[in-house]
N, C-alpha and C. Protein backbone atom coordinates (compact mmCIF):
# COMPACT_ATOMS: atom_id res chain seq x y z
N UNK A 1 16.09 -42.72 50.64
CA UNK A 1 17.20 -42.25 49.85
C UNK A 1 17.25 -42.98 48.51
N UNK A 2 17.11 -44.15 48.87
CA UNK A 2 17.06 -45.07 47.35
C UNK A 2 16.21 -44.64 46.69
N UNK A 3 14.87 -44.78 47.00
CA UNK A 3 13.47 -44.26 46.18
C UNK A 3 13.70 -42.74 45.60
N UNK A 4 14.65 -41.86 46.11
CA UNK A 4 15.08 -40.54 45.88
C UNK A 4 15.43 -40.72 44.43
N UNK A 5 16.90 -41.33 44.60
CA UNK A 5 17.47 -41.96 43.62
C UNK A 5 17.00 -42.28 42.21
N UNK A 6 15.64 -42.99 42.09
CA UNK A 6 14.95 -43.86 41.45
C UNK A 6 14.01 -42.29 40.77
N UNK A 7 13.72 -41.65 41.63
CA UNK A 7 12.77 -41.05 41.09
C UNK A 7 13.50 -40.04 40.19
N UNK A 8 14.84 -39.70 40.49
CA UNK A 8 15.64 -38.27 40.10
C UNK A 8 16.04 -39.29 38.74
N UNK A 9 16.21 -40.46 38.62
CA UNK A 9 16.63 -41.30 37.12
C UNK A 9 15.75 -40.88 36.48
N UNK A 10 14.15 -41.66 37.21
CA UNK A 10 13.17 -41.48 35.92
C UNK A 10 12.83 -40.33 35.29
N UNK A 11 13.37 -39.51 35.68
CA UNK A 11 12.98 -37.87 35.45
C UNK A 11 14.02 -37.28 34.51
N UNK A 12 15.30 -38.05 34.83
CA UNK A 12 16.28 -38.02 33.70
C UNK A 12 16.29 -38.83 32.37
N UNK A 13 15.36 -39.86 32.20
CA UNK A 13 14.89 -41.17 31.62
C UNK A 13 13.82 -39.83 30.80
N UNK A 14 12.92 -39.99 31.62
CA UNK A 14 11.96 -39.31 30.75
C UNK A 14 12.26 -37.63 30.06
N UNK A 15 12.65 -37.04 30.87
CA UNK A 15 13.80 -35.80 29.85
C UNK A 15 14.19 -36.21 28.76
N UNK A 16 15.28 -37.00 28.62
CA UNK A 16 15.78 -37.78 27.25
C UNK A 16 14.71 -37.81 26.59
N UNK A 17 13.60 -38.72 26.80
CA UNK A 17 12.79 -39.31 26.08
C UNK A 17 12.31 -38.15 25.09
N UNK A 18 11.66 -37.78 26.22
CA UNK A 18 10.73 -36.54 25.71
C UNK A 18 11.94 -35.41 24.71
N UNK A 19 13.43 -35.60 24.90
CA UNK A 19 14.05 -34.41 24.39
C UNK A 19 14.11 -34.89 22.63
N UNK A 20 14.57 -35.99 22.91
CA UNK A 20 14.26 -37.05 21.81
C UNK A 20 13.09 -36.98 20.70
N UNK A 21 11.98 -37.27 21.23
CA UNK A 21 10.99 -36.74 20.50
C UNK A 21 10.57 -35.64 19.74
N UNK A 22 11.11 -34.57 20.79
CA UNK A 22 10.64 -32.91 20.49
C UNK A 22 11.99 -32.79 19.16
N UNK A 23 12.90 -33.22 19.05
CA UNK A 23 13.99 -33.03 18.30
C UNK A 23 13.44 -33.76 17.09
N UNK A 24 12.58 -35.33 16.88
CA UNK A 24 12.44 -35.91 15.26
C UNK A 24 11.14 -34.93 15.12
N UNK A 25 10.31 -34.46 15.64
CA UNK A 25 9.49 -33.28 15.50
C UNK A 25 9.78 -32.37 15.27
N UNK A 26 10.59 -31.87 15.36
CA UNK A 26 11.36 -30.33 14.70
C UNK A 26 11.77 -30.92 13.26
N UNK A 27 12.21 -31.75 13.08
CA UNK A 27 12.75 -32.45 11.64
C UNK A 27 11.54 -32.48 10.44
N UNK A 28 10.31 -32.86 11.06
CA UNK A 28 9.42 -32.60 10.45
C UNK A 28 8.91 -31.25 9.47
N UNK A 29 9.39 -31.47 8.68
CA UNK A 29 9.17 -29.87 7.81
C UNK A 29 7.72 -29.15 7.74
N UNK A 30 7.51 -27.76 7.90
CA UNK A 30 6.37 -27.72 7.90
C UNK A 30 6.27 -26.08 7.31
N UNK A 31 4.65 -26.08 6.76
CA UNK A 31 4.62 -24.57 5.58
C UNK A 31 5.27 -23.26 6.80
N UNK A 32 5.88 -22.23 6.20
CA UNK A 32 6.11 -20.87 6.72
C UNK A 32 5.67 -20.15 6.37
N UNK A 33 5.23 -19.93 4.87
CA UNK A 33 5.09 -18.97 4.16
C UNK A 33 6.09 -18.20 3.03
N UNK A 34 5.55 -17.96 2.18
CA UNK A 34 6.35 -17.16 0.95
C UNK A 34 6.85 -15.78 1.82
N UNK A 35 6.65 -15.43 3.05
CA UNK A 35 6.64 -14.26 3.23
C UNK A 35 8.42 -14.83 4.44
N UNK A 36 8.92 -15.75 4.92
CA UNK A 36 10.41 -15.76 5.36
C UNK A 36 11.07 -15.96 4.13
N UNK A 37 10.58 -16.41 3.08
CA UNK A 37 11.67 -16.79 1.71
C UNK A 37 11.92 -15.55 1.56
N UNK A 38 11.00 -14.57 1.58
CA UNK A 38 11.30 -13.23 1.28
C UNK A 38 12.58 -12.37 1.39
N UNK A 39 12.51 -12.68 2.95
CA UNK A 39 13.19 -12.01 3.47
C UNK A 39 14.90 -11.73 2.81
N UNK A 40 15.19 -13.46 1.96
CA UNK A 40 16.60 -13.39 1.65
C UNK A 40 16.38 -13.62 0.24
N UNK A 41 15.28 -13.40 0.06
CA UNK A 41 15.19 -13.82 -1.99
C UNK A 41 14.63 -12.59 -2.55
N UNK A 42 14.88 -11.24 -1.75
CA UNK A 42 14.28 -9.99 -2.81
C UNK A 42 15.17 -9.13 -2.65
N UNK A 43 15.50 -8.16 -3.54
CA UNK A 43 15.88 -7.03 -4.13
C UNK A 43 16.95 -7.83 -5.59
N UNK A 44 17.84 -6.81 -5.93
CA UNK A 44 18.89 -7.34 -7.23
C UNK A 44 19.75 -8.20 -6.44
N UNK A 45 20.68 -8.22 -5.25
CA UNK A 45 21.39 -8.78 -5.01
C UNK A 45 21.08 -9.67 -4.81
N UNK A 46 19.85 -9.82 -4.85
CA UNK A 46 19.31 -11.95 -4.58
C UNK A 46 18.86 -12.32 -5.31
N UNK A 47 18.71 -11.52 -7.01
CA UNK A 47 18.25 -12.32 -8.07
C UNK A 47 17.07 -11.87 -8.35
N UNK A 48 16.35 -11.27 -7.43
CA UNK A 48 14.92 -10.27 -7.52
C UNK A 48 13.71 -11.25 -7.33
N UNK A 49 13.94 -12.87 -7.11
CA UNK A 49 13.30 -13.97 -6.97
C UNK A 49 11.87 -13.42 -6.29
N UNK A 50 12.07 -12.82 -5.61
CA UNK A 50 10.84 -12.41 -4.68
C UNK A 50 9.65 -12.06 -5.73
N UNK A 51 10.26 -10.79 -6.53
CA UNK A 51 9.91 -9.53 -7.27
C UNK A 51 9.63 -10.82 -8.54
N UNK A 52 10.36 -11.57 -9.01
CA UNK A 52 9.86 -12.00 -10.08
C UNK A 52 8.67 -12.58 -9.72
N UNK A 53 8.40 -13.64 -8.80
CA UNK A 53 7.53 -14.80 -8.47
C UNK A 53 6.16 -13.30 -8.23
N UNK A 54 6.58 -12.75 -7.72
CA UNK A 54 5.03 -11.63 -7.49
C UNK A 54 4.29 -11.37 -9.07
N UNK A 55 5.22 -11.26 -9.96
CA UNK A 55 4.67 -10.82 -11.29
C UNK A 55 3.76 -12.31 -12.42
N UNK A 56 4.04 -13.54 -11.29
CA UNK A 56 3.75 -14.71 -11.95
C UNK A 56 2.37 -14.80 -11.70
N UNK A 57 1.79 -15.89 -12.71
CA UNK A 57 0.06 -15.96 -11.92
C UNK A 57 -0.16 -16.60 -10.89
N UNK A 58 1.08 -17.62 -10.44
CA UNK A 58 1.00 -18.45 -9.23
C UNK A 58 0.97 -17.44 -8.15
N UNK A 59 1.43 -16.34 -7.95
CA UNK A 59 1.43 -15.54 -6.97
C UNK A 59 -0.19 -15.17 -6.85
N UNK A 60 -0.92 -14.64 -7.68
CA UNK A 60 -1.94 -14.13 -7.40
C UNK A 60 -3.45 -15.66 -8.05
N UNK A 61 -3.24 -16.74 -8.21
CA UNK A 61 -3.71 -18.03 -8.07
C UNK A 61 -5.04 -17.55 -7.13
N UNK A 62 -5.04 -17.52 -6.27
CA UNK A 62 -6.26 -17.53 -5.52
C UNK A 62 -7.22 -16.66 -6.10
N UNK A 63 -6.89 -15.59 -7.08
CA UNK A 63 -7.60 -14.40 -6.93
C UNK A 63 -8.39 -15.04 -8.33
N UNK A 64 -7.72 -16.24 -8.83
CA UNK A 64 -8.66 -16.49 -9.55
C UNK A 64 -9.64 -17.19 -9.52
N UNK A 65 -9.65 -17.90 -8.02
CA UNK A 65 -10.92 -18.70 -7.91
C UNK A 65 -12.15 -17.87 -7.74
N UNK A 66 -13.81 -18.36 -8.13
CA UNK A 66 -14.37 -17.52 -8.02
C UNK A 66 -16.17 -17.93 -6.83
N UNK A 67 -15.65 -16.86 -5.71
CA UNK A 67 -16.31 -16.76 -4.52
C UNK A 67 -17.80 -17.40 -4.77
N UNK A 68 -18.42 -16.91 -6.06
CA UNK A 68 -19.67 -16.96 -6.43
C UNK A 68 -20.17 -18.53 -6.50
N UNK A 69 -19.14 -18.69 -7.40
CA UNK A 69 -19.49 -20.80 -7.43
C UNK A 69 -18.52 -21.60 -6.23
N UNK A 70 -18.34 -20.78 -5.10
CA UNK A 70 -17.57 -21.46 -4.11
C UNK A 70 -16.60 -22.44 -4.22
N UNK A 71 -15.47 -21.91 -5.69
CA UNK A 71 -13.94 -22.69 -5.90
C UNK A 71 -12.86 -21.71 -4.44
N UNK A 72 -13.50 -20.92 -4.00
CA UNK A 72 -12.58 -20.27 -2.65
C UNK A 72 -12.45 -21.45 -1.38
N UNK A 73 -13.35 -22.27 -1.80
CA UNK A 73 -14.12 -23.33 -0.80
C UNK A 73 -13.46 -24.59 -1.17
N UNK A 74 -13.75 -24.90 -2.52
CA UNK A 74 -13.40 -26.25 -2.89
C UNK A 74 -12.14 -26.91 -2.75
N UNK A 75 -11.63 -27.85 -1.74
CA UNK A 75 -10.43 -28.29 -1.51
C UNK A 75 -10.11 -28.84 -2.94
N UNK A 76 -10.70 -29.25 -4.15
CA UNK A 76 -10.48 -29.67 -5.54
C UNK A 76 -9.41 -28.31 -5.79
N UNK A 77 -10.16 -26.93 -5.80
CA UNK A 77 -9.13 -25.96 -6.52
C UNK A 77 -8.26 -25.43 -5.23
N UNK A 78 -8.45 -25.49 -4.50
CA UNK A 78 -7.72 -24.90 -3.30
C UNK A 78 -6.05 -25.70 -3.26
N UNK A 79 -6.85 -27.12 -3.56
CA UNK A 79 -5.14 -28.09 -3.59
C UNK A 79 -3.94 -27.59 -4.68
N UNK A 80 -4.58 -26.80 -5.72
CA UNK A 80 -3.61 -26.06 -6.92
C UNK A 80 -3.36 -24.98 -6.28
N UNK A 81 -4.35 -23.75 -5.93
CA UNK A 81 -3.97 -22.56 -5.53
C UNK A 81 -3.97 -22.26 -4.60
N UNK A 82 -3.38 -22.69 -3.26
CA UNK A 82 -2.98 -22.74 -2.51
C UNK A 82 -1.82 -23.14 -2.11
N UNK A 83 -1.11 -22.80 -1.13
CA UNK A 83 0.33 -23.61 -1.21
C UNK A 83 0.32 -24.59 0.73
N UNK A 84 0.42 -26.05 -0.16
CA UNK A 84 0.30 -27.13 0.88
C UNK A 84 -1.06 -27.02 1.77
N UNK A 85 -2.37 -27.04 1.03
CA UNK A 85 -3.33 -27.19 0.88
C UNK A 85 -3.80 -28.84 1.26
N UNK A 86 -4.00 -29.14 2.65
CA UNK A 86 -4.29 -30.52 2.96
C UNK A 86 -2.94 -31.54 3.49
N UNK A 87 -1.88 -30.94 3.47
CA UNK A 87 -0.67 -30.85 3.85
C UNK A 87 0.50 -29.97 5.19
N UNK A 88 -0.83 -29.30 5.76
CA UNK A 88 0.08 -28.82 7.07
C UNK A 88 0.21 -27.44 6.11
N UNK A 89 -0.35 -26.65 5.01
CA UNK A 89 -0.41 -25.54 5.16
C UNK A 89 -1.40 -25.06 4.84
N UNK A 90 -2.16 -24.31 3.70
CA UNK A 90 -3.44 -23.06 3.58
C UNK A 90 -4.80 -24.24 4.29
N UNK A 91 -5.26 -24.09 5.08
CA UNK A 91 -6.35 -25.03 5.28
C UNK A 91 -7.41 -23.83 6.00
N UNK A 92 -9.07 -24.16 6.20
CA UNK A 92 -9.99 -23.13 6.77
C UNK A 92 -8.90 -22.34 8.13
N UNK A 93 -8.28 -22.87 8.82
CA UNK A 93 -7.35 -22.16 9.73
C UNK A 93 -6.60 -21.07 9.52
N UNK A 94 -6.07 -21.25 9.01
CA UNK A 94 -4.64 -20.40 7.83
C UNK A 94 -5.84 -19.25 7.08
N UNK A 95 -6.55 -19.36 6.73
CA UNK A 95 -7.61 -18.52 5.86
C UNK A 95 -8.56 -17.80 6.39
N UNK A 96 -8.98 -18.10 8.13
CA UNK A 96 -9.21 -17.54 8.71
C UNK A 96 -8.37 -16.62 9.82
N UNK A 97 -6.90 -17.02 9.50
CA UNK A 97 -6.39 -16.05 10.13
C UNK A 97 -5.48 -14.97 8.93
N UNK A 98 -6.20 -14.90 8.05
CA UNK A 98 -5.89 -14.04 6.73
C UNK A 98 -3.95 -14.86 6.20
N UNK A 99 -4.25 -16.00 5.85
CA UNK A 99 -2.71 -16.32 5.63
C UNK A 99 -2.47 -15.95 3.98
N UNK A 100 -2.02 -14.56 4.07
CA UNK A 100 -1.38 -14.20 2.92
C UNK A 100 -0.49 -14.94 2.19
N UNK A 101 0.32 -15.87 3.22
CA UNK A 101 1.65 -16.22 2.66
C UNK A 101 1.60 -17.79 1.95
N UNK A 102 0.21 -18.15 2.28
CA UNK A 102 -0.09 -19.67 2.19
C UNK A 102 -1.06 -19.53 1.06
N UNK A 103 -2.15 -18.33 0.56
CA UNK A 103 -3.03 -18.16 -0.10
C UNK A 103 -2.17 -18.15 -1.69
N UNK A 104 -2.56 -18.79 -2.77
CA UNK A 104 -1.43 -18.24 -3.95
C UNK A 104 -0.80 -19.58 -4.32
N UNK A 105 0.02 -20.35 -5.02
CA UNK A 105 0.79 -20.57 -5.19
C UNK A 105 2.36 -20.38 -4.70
N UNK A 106 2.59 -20.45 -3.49
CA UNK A 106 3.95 -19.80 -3.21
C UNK A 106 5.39 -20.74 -3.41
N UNK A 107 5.89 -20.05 -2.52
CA UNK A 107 7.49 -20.86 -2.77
C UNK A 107 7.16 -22.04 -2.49
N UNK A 108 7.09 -22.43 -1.43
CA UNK A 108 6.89 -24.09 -0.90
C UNK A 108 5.84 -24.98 -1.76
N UNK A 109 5.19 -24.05 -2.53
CA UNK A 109 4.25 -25.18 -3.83
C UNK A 109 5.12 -26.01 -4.26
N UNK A 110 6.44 -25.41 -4.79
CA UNK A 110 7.21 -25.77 -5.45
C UNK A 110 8.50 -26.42 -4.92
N UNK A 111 8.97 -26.00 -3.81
CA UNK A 111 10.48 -26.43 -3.25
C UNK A 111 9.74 -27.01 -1.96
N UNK A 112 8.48 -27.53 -1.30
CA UNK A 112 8.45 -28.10 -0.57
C UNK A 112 8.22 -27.30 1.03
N UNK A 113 7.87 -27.67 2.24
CA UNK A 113 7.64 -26.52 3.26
C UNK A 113 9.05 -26.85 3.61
N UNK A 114 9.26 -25.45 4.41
CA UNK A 114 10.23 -24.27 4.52
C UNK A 114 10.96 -24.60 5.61
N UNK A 115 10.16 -24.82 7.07
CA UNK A 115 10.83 -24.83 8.26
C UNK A 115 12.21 -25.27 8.60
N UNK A 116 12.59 -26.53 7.76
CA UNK A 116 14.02 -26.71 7.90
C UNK A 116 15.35 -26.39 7.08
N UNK A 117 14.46 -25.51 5.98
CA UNK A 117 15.73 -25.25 5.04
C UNK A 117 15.92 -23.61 4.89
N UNK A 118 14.84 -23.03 5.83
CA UNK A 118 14.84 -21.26 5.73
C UNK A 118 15.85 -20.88 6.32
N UNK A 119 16.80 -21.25 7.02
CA UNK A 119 17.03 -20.13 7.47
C UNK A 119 18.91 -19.84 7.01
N UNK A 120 19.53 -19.30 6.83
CA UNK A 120 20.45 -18.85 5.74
C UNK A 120 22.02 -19.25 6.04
N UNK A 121 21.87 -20.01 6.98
CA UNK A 121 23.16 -20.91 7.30
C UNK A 121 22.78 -22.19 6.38
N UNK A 122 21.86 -22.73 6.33
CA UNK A 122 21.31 -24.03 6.03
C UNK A 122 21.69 -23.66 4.19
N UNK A 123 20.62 -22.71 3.81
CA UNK A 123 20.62 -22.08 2.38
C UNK A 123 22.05 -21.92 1.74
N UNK A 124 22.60 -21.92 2.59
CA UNK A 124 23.98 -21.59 1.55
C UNK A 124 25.21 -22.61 1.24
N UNK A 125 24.36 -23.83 1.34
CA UNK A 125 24.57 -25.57 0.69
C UNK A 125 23.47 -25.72 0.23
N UNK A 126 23.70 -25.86 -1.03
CA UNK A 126 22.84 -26.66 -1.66
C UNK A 126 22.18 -28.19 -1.27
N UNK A 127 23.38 -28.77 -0.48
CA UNK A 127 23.40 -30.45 -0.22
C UNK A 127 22.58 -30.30 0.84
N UNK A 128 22.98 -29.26 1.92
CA UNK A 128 22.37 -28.65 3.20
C UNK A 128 21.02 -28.69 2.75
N UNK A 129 20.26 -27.73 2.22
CA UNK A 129 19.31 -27.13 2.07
C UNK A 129 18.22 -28.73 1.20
N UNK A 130 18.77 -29.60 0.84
CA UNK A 130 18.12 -30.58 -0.06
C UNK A 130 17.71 -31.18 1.38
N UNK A 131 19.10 -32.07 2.29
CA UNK A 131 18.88 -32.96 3.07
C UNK A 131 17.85 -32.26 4.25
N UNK A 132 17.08 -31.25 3.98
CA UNK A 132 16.63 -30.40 4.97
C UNK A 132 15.43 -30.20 4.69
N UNK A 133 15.21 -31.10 3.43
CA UNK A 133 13.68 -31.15 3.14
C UNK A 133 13.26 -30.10 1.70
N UNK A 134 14.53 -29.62 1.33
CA UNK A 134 14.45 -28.50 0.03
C UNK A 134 13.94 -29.36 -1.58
N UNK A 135 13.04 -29.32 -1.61
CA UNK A 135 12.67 -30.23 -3.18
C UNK A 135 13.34 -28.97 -4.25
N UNK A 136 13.79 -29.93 -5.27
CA UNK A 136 14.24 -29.31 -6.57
C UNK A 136 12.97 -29.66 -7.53
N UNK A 137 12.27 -28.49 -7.68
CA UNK A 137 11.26 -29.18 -8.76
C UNK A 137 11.45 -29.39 -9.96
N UNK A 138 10.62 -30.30 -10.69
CA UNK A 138 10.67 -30.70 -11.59
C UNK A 138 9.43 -30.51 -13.08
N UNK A 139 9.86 -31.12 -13.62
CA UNK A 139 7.81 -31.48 -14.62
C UNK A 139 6.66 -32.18 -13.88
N UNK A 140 7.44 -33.07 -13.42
CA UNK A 140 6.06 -33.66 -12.39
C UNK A 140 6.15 -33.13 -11.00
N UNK A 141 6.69 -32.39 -10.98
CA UNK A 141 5.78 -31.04 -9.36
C UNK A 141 5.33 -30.43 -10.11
N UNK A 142 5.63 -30.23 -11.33
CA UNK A 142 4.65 -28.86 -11.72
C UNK A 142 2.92 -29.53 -12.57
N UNK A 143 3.43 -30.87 -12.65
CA UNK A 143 2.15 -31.66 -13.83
C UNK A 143 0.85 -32.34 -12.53
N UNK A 144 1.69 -31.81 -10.99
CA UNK A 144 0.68 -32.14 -9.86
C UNK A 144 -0.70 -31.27 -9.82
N UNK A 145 -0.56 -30.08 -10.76
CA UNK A 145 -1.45 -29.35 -10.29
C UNK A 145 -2.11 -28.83 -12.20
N UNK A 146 -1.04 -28.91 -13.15
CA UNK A 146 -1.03 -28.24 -14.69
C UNK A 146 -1.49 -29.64 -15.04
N UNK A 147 -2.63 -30.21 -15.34
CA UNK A 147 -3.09 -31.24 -15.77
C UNK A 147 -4.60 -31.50 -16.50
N UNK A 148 -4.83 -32.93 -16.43
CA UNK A 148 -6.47 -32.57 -17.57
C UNK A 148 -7.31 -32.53 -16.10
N UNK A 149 -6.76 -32.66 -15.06
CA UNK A 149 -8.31 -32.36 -13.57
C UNK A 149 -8.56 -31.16 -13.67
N UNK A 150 -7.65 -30.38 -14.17
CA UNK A 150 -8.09 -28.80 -13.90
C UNK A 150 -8.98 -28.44 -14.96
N UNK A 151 -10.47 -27.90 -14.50
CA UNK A 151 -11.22 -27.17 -15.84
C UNK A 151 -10.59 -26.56 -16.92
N UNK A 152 -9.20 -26.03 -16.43
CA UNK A 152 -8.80 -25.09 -17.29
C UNK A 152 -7.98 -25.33 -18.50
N UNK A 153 -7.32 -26.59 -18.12
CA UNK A 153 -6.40 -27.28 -18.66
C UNK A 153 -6.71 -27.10 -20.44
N UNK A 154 -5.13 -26.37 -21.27
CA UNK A 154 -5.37 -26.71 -22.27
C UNK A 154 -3.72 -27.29 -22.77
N UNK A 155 -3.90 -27.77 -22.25
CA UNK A 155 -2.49 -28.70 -22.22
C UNK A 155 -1.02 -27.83 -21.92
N UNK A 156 -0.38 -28.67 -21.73
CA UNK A 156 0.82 -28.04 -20.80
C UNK A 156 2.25 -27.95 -21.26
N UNK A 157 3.11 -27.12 -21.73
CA UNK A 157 4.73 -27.34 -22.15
C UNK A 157 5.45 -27.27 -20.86
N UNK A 158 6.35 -28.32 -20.41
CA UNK A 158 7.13 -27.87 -19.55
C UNK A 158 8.12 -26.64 -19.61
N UNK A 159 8.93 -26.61 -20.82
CA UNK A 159 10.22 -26.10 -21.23
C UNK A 159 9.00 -24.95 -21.22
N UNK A 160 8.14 -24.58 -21.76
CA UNK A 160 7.73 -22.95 -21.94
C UNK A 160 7.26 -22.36 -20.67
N UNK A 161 6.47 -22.91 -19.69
CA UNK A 161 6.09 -22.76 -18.70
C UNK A 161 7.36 -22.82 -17.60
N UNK A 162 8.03 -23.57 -17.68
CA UNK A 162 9.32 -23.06 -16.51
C UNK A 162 10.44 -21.78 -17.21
N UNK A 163 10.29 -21.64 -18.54
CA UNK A 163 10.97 -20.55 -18.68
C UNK A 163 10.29 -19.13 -18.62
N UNK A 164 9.07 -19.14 -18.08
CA UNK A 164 8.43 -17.97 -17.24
C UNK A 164 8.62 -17.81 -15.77
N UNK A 165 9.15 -18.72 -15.67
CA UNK A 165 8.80 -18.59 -13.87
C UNK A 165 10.37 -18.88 -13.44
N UNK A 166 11.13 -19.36 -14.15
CA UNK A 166 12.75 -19.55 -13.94
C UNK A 166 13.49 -18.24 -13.30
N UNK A 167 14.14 -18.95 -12.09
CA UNK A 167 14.56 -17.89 -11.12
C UNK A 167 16.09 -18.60 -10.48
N UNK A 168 17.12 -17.48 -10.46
CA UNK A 168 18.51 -18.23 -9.92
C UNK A 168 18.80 -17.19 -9.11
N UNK A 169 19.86 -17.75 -7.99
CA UNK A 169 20.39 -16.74 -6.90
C UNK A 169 21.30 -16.53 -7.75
N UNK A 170 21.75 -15.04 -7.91
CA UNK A 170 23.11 -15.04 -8.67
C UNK A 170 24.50 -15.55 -8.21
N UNK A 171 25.75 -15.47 -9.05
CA UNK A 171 26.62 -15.66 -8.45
C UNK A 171 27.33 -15.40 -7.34
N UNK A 172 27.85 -16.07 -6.21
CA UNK A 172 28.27 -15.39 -4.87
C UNK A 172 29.57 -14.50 -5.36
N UNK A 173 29.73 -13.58 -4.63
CA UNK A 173 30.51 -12.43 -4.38
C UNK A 173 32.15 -13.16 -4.72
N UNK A 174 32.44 -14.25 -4.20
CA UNK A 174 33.72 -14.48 -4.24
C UNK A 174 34.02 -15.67 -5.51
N UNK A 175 33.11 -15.10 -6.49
CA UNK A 175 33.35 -16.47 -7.74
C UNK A 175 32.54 -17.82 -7.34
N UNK A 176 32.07 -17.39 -6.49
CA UNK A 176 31.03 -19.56 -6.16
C UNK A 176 30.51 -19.23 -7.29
N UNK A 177 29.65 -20.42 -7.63
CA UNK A 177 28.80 -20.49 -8.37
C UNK A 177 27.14 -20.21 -7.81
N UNK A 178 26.26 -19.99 -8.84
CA UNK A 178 25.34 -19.65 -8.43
C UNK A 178 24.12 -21.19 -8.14
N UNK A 179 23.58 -21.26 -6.49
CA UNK A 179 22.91 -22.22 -6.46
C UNK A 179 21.42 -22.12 -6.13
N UNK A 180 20.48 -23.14 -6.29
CA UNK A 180 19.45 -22.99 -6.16
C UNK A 180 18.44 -22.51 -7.47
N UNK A 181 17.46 -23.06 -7.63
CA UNK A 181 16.03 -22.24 -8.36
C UNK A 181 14.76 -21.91 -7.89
């Protein structure tokens, strides 16, 4: 009966443990894809964020590497045009299972991976959505990849280059203000 006892603890001991764990592991943020941002960042009533970022070159980034001199290959260009490239997202895995959403430049290039700030309870705090792993980018997220390593590099304006790609949720319905970029 005692040994009963003992064994039905450790099993409650190790539950915890293990529940414990699986919970700072979920905390761990990790890539989703440009394709759940979607879901709440396209048409007019969301600012068209989706629709704009498609018309940018970061969206179509990959299409400029070229197959022939194997930059499709090179983790050098892959770490720019790709999104979280060596980081838990576009890696030979992701690319062999056709990851559209990771191939490109996407959202999470820029605001960081997704898993803990996607989903639209979280999104609608700003404070929420930061402490959740949401990066606000800046010049230097964007000077990680727009720099003299890149062949292409012919030097870089911040102010002109974020006012191409500048994107806001509009104002909420009841006078909030409008948050997020």
């Amino acid at each position: 009966m005692k040994f009963n006892r003992i064994i039905i603890i450790a099993a409650i001991c190790l539950a915890f443990v293990a529940s414990a764990f699986a919970q700072d592991e979920a905390k761990t943020p990790t890539y989703v894809g440009s394709g759940k941002c979607k879901m709440c960042h396209k048409g007019e009533k969301n600012g068209n964020i989706w629709e704009t970022w498609l018309e940018t070159p970061h969206a179509k980034a990959m299409s400029k590497l070229d197959p022939a001199k194997g930059e499709d290959k090179n983790p050098e260009c892959l770490a720019c045009h790709t999104t979280g490239y060596g980081a838990g997202g576009y890696d030979a895995m992701a690319e062999m299972m056709g990851a559209e959403d990771l191939g490109g430049v996407g959202c999470e290039s820029c605001h960081g991976p997704g898993s803990e700030y996607k989903s639209k309870k979280v999104m609608e705090s700003r404070e929420a959505s930061i402490a959740a792993g949401l990066w606000i980018p800046d010049e230097n997220t964007c000077k990680k990849c727009h720099n003299e390593k890149s062949p292409t590099f012919k030097g870089f304006n911040y102010e002109e280059a974020y006012a191409k790609i500048v994107h806001h949720l509009p104002p909420k319905a009841e006078g909030g203000a409008a948050e997020g970029e």
